[in-house]
Protein backbone atom coordinates (compact mmCIF):
# COMPACT_ATOMS: atom_id res chain seq x y z
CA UNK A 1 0.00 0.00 0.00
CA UNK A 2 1.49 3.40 -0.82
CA UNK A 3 2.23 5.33 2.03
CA UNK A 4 -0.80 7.99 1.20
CA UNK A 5 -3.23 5.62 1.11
CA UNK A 6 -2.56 4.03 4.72
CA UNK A 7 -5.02 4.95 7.18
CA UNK A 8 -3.63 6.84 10.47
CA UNK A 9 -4.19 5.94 13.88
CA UNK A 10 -3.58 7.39 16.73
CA UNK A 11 -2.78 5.19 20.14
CA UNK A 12 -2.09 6.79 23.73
CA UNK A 13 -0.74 5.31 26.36
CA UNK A 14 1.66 3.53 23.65
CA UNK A 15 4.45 2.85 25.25
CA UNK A 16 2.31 0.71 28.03
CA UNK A 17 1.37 -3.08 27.99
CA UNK A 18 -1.58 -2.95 26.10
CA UNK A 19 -0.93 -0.09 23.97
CA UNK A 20 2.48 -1.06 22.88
CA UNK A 21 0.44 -4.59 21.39
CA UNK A 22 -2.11 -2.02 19.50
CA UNK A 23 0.69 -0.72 18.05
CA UNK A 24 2.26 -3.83 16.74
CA UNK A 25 -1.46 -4.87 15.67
CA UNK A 26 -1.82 -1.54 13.75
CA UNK A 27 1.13 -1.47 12.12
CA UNK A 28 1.33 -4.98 11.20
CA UNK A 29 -2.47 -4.15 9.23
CA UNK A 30 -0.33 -1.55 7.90
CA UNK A 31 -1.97 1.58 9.28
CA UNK A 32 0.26 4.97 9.72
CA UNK A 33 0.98 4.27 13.54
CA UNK A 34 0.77 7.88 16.34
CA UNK A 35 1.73 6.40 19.53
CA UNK A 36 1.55 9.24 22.34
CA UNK A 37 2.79 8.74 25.89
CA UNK A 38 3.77 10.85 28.55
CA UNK A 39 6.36 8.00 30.32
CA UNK A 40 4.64 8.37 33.53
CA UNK A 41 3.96 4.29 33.84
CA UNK A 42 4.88 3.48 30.35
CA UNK A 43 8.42 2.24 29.02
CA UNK A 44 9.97 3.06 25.63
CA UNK A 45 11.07 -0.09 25.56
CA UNK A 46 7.71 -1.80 24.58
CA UNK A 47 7.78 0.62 21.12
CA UNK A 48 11.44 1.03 20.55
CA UNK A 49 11.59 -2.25 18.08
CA UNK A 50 9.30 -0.06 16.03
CA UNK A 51 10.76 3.44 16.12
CA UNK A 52 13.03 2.13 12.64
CA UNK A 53 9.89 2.35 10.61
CA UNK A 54 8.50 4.69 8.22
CA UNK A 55 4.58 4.37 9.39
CA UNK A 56 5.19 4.97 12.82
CA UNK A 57 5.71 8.02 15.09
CA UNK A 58 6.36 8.54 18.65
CA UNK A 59 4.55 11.81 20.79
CA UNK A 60 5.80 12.43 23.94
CA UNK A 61 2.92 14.20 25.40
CA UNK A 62 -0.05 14.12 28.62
CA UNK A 63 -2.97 13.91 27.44
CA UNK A 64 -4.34 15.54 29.63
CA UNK A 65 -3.17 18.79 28.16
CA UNK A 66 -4.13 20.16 24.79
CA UNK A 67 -3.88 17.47 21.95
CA UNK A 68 -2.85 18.23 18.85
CA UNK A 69 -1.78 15.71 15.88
CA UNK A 70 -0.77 17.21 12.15
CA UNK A 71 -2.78 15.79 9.40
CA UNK A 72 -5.26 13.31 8.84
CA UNK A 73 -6.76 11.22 11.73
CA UNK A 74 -8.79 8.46 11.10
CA UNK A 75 -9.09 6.48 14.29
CA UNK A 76 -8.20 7.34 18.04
CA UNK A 77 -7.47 4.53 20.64
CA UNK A 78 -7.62 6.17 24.15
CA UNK A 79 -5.74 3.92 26.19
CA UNK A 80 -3.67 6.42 28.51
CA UNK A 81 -4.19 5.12 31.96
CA UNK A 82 -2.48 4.63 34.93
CA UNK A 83 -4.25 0.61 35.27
CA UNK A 84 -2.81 -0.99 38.58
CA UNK A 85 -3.01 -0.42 42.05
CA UNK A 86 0.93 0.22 42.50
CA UNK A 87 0.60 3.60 39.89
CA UNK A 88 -3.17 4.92 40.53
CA UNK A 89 -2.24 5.19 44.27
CA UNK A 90 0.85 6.70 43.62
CA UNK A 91 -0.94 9.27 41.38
CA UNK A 92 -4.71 9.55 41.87
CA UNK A 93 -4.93 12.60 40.78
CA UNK A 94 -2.97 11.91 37.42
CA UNK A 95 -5.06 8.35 37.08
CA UNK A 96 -8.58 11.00 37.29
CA UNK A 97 -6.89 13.97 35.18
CA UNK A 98 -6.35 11.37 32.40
CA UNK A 99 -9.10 9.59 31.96
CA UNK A 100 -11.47 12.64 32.79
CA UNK A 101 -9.28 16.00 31.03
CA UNK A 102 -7.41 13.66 28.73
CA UNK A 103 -10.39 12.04 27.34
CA UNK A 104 -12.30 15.22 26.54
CA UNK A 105 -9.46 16.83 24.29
CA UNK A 106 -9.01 13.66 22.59
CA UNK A 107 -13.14 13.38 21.98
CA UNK A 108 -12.84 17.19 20.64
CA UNK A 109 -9.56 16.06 18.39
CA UNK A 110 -11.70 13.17 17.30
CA UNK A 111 -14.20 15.69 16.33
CA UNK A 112 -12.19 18.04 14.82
CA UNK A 113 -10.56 15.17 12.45
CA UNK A 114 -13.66 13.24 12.07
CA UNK A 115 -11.91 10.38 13.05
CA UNK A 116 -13.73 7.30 14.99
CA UNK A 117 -12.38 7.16 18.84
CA UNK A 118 -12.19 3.68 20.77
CA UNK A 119 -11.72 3.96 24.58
CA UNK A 120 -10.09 1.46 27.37
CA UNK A 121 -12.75 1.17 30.36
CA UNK A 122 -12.38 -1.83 32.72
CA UNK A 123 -14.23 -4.42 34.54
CA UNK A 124 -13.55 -2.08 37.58
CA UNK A 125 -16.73 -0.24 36.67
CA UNK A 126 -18.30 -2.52 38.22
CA UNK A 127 -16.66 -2.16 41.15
CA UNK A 128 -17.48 -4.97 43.56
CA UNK A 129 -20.27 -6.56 41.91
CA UNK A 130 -23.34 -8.27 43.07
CA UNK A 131 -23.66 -10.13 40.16
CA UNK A 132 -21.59 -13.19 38.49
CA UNK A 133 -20.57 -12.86 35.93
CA UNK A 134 -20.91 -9.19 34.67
CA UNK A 135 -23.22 -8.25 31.84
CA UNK A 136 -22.91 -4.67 30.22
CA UNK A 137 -26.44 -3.95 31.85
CA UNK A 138 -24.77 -4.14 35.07
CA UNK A 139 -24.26 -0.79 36.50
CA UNK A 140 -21.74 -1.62 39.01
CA UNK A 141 -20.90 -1.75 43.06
CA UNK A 142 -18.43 1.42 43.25
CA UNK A 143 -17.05 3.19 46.14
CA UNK A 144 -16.56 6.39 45.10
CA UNK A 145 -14.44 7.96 47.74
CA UNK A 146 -12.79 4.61 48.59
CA UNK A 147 -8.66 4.19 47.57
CA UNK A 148 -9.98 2.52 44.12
CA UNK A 149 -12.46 4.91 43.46
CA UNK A 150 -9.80 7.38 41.42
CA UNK A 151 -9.29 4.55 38.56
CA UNK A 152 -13.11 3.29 38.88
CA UNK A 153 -14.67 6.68 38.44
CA UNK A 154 -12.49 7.84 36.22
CA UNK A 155 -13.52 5.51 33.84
CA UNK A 156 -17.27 5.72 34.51
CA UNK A 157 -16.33 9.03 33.59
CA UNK A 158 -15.21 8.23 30.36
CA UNK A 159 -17.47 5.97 29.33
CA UNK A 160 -20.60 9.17 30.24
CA UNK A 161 -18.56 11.70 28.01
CA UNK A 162 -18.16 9.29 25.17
CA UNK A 163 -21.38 8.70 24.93
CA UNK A 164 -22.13 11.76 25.45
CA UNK A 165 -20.14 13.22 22.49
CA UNK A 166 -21.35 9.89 20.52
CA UNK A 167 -25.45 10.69 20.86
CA UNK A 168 -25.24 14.72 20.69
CA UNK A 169 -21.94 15.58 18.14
CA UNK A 170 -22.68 12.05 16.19
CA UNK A 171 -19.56 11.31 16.80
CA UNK A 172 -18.54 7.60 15.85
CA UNK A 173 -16.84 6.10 19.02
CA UNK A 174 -16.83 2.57 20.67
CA UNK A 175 -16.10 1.39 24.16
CA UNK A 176 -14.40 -1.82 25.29
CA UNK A 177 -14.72 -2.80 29.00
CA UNK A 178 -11.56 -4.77 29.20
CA UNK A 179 -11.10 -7.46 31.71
CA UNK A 180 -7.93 -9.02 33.65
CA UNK A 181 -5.54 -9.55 30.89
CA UNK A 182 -1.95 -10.77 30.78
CA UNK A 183 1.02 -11.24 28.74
CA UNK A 184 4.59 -9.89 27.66
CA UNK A 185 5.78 -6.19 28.80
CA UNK A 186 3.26 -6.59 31.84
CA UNK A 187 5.32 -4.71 34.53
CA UNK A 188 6.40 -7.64 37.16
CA UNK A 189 5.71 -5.24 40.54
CA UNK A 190 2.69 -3.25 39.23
CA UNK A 191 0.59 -4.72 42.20
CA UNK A 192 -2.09 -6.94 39.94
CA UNK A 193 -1.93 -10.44 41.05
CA UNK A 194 -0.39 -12.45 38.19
CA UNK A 195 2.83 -10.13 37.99
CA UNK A 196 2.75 -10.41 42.05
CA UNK A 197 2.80 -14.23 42.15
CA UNK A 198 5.41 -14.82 39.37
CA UNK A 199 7.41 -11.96 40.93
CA UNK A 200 7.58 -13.54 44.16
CA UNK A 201 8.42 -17.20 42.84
CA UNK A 202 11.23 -16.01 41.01
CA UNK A 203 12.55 -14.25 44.33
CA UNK A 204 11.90 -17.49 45.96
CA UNK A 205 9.03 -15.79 48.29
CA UNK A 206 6.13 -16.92 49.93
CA UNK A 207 2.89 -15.55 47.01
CA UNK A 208 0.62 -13.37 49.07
CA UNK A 209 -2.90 -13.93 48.06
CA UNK A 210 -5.18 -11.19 49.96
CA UNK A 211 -7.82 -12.72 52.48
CA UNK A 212 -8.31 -16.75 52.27
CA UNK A 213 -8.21 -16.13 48.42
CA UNK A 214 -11.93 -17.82 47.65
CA UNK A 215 -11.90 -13.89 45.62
CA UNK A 216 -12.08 -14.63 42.17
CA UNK A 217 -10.43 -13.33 38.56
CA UNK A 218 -10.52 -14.53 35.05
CA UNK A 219 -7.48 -13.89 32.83
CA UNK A 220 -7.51 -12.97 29.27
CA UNK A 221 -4.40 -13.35 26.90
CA UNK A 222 -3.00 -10.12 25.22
CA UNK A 223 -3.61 -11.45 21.82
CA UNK A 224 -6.99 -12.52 22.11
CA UNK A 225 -7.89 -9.04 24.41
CA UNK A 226 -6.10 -7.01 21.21
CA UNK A 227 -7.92 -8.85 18.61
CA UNK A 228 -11.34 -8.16 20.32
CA UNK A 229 -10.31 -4.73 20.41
CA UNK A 230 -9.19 -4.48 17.05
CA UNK A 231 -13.11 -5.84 15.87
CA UNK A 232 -14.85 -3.70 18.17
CA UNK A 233 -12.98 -0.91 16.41
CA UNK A 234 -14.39 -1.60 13.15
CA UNK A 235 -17.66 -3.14 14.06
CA UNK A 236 -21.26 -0.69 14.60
CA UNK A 237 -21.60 -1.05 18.03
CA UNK A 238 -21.11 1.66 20.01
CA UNK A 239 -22.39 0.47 23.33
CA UNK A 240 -20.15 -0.91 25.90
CA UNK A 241 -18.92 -4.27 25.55
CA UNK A 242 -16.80 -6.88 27.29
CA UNK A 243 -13.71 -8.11 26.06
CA UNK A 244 -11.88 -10.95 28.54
CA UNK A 245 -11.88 -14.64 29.29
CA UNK A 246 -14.57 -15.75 31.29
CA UNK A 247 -12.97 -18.96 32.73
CA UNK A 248 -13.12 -18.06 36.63
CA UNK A 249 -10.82 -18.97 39.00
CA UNK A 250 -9.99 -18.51 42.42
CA UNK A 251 -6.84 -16.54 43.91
CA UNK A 252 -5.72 -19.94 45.37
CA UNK A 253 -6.46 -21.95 42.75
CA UNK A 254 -4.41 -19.69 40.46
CA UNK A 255 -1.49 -19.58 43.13
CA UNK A 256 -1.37 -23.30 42.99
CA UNK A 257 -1.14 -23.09 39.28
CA UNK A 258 1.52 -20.54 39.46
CA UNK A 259 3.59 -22.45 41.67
CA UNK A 260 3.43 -25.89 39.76
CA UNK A 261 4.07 -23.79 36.51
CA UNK A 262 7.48 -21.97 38.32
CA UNK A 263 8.58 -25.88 40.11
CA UNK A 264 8.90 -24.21 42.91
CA UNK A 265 7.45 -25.55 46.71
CA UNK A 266 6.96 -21.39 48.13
CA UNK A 267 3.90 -21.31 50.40
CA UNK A 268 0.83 -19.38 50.02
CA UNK A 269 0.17 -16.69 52.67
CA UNK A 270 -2.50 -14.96 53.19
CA UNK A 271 -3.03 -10.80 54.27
CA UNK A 272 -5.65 -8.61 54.72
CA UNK A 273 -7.81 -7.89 51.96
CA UNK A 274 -7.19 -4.50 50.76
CA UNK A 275 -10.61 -1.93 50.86
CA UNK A 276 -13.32 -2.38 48.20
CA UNK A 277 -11.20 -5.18 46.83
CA UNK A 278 -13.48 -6.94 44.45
CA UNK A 279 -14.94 -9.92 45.32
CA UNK A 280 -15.53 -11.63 42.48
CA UNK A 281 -14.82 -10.88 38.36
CA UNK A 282 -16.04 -12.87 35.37
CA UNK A 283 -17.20 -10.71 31.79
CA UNK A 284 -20.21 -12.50 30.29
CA UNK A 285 -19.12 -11.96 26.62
CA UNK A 286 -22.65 -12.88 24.98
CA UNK A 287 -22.37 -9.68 23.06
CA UNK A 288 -18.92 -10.42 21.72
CA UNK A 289 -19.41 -13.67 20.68
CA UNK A 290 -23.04 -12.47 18.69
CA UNK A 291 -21.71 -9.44 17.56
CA UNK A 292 -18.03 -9.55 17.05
CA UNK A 293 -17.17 -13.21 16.33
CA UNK A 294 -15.13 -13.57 19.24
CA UNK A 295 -13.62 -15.40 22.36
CA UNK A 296 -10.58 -16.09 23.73
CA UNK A 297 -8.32 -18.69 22.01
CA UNK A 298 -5.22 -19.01 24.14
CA UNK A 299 -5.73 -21.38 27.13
CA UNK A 300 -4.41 -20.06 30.59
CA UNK A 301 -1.92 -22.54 30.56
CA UNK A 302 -0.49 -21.71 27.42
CA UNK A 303 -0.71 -18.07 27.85
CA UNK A 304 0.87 -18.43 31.61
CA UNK A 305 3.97 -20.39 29.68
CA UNK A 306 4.86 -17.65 27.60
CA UNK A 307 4.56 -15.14 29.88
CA UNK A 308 6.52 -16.26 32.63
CA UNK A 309 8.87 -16.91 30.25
CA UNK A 310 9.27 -12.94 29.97
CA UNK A 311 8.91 -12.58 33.36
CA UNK A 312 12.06 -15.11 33.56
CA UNK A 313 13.98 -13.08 30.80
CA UNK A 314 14.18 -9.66 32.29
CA UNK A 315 17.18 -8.40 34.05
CA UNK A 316 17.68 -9.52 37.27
CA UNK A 317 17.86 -6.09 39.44
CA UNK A 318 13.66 -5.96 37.79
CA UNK A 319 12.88 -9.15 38.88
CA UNK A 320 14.15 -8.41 42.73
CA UNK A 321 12.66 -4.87 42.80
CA UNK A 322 9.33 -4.74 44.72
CA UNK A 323 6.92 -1.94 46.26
CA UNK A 324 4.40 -2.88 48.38
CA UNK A 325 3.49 0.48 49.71
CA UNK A 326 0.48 0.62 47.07
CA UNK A 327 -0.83 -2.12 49.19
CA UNK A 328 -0.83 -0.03 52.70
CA UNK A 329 -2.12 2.58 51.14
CA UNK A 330 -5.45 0.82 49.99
CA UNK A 331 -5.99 -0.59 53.60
């Protein structure tokens, strides 16, 4: 395709786990590639294989101050975040500027380029549910002043001005409520459970699993998340819908797994749970199944090899490095 004729995307939060993938899915589609990141969680070295080619370009900029991108724009991915415990208590008020300021100057850029704009909620909308598993309809269990409540509103935020600019400006937009998902250039102490456990068997540490671990998760691979992404992007729908894996399992459970996958014999110990800590988290992914085409491919156990293998890979002052002061701060 002739480099005028590629279609250009813009992708925030690039140099993070999930937007770094985007990137590699858009410019393998060959799309004209905008990642934009402002560093604070992110890591250049999730993009810098890419930084060599013609149809991509990096922005180092916060979103959360006035956007501005040269040129045609014909699709927006918002997925600047702060997305783990271990950063949005370090910075609540950057994790609420972002998805709050940041998200209404790239809505207006959208609207200014008439380009279509996808945006990264969660499953944390729903907070701590009351339901299993979680339909869109469900409108959630949230805390709002609670330590969590900075990331959860936030994106309930987003989601209202989206749809907001979607049913009064027309504009074309789509929203993917993305559940727990794993995978190369996770960050190993970012505080989210699966880093945690393979963290602390490569230190040779006891895993901590918070209360008696009966809480529940259910883990989507990076692929499959990105290429649920990637068809909500070019689908119609422009309600919310659920992209993750809904095979459940407990916090033990998946410490048991963890340890037998590692061959190591550490112990599981258990600490307080941390406040509003959800109970229980499984998408129901009717909609993406009827209207997409998909579900998750990768099994747990195959997606679990190949990322500890990362985890095992990095260099060895990352894999000893650990900050647990995220977790007394949500007590």
């Amino acid at each position: 395709m002739a480099v005028a004729e590629r279609k250009r995307v813009l992708i925030t939060g690039a140099a993070g786990f999930l937007g770094s993938h985007l990137c590699d899915r858009f410019i393998k589609e060959n799309f004209h590639v905008i990642g934009m990141d402002n560093l604070i969680t992110g890591d250049l070295r999730n993009i810098e294989h890419l930084f060599k080619l013609e149809n991509f370009e990096f922005y180092n900029h916060d979103v959360s101050k006035f956007v501005h991108v040269p040129g045609e724009l014909h699709y927006i991915l918002h997925f600047a975040s702060p997305a783990s415990p271990i950063d949005y208590l370090k910075i609540p008020i950057q994790t609420l500027k972002v998805g709050s300021l940041g998200t209404h100057n790239l809505l207006g850029l959208a609207r200014a380029k008439n380009a279509r704009m996808l945006i990264a909620s969660t499953s944390e909308i729903y907070g701590d549910p009351t339901v299993n598993p979680q339909p869109e309809e469900y409108w959630g269990n949230v805390n709002t002043v609670g330590p969590r409540g900075v990331y959860d509103e936030a994106k309930r935020f987003q989601e209202s001005i989206t749809m907001a600019y979607h049913t009064f400006h027309g504009l074309e937009t789509r929203i993917v409520r993305i559940f727990n998902t794993y995978g190369p250039r996770m960050r190993l102490n970012d505080g989210r459970v699966l880093p945690a456990f393979i963290g602390q068997a490569l230190r040779g540490e006891p895993l901590t699993m918070f209360g008696d671990g009966s809480q529940t998760r259910s883990f989507c691979y990076v692929d499959d998340l990105i290429e649920g992404i990637y068809r909500l992007l070019f689908s119609d729908y422009a309600q919310p819908m659920n992209i993750g894996n809904p095979d459940e399992i407990t916090i033990k459970e998946f410490g048991e797994e963890i340890i037998k996958l590692t061959g190591t014999n550490q112990e599981l110990i258990s600490l307080p749970l941390p406040t509003d800590d959800p109970k229980q988290r499984r998408p129901d992914i009717t909609k993406a199944r009827a209207i997409l085409g998909w579900e998750p491919k990768v099994s747990r156990a195959e997606g679990l090899k190949i990322t500890y293998n990362y985890f095992k890979s990095l260099p060895e002052h990352e894999i000893k490095h650990k900050d647990f002061t995220w977790y007394n701060k949500s007590l």
